[in-house]
C-alpha atoms as a PDB file:
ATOM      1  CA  UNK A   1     -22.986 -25.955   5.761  1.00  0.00           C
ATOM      2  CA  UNK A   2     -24.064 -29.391   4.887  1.00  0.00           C
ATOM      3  CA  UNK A   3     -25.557 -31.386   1.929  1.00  0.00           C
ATOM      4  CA  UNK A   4     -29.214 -31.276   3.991  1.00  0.00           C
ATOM      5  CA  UNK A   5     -28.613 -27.642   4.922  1.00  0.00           C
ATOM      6  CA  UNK A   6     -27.640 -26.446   1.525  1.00  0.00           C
ATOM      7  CA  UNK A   7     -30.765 -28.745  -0.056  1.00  0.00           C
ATOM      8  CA  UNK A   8     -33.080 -26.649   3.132  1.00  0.00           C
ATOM      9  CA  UNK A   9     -31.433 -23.542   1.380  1.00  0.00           C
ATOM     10  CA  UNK A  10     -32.298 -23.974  -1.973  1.00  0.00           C
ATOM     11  CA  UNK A  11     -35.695 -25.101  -1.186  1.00  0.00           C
ATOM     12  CA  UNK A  12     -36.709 -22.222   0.560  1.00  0.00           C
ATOM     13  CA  UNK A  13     -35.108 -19.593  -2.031  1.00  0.00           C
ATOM     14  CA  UNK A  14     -35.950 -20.550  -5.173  1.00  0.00           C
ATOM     15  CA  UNK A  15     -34.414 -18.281  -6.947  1.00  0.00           C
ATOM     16  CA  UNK A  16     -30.607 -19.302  -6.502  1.00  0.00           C
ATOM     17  CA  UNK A  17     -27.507 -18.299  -8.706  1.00  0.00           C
ATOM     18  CA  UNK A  18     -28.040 -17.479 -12.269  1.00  0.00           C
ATOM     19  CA  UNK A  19     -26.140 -20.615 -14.407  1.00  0.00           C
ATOM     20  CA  UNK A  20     -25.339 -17.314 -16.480  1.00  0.00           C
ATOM     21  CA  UNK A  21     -23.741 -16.076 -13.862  1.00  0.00           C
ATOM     22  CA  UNK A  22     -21.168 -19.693 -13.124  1.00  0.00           C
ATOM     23  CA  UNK A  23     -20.472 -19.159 -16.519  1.00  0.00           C
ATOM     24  CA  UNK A  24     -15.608 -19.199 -16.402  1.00  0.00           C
ATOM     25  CA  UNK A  25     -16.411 -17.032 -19.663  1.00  0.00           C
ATOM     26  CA  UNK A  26     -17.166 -13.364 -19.663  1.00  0.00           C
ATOM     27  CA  UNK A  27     -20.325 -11.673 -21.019  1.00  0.00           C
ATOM     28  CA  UNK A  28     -20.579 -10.756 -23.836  1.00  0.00           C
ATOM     29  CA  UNK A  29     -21.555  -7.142 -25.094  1.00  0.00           C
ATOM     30  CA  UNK A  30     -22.409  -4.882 -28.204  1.00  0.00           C
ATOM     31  CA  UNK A  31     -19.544  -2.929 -29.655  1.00  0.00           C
ATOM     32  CA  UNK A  32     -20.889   1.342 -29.712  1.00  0.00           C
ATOM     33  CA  UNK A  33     -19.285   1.465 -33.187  1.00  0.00           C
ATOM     34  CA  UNK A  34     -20.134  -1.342 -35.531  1.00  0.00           C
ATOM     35  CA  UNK A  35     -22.763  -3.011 -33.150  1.00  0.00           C
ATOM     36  CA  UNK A  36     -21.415  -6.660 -33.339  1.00  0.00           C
ATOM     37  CA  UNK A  37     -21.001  -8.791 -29.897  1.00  0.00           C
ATOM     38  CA  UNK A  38     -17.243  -8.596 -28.347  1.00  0.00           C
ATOM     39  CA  UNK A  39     -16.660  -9.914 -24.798  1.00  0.00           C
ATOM     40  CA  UNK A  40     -16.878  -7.456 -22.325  1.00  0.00           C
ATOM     41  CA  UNK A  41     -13.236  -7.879 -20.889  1.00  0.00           C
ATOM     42  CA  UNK A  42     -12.085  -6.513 -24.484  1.00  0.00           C
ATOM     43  CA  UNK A  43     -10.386  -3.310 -24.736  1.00  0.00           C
ATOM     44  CA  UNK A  44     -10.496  -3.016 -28.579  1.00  0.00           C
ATOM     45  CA  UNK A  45     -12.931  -4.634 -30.890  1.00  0.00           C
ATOM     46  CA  UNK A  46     -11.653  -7.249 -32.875  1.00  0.00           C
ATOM     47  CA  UNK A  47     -13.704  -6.871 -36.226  1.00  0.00           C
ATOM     48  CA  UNK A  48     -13.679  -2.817 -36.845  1.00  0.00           C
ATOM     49  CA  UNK A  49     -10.599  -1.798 -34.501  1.00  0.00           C
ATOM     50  CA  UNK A  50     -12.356   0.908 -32.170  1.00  0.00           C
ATOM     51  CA  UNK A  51     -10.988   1.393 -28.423  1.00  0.00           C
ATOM     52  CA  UNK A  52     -14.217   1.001 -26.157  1.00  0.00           C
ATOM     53  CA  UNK A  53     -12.389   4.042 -24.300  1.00  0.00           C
ATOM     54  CA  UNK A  54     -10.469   6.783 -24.659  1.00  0.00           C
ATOM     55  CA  UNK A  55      -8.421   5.287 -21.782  1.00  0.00           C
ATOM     56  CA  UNK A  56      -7.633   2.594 -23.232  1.00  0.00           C
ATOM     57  CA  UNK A  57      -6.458   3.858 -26.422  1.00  0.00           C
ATOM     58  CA  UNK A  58      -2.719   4.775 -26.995  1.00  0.00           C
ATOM     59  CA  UNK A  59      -1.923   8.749 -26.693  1.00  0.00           C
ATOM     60  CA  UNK A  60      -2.450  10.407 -29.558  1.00  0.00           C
ATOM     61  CA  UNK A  61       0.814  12.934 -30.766  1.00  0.00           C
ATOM     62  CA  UNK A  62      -0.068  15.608 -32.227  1.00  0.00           C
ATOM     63  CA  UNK A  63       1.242  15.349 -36.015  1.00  0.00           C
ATOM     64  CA  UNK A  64       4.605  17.006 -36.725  1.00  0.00           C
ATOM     65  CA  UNK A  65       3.381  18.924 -40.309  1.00  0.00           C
ATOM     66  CA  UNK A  66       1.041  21.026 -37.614  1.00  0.00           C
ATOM     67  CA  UNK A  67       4.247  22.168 -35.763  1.00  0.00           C
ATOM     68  CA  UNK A  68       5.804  23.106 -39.472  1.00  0.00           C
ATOM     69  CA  UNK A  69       2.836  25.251 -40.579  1.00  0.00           C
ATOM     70  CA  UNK A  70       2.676  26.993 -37.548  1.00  0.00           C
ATOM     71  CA  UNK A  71       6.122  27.736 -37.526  1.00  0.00           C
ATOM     72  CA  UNK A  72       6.058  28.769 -41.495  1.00  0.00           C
ATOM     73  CA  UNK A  73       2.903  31.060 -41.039  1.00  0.00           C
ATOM     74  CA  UNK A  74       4.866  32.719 -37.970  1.00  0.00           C
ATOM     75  CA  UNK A  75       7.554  33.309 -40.443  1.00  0.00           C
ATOM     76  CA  UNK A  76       5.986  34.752 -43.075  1.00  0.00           C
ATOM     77  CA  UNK A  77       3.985  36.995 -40.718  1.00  0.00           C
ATOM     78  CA  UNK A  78       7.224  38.314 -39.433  1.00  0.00           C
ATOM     79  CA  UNK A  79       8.656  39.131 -43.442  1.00  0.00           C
ATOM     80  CA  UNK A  80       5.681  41.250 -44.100  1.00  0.00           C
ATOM     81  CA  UNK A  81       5.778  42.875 -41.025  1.00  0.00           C
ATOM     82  CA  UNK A  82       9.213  43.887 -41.687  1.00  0.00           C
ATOM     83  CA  UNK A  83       8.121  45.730 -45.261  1.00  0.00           C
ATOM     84  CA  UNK A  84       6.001  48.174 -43.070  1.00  0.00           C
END
């Protein structure tokens, strides 16, 4: 396309690109937790620490004193059954 084809273009459809849109830096968007603006590209917000996903935080483990009650309540289950 040339210079007078591209000037015929833009003429006729006024409503071109969006400078917005030229923009190298990415949008920017409202964090669902504390409600501040974070770019959109992030995958944790910087000022309160939320994951915009469950995705994209890290796996949670389940915590370790949950295995040891379970295991203690099984146990003393089993010593009162025994009485009977």
């Amino acid at each position: 396309m040339t210079d007078d084809d591209e000037e015929e273009f833009e003429s006729h459809h006024p409503e071109g690109p969006d400078p917005s849109d030229m923009s190298d830096e990415p949008a920017e968007v409202h964090c669902p937790y504390c409600k501040r603006e974070i770019s959109e590209e992030a995958l944790q917000c910087p000022y309160c620490g939320s994951y915009m996903s469950r995705e994209d935080a890290p796996a949670s483990h389940k915590p370790w004193w949950w295995i040891v009650a379970v295991v203690l309540l099984v146990l003393l289950l089993l010593k009162y059954l025994r009485r009977w």
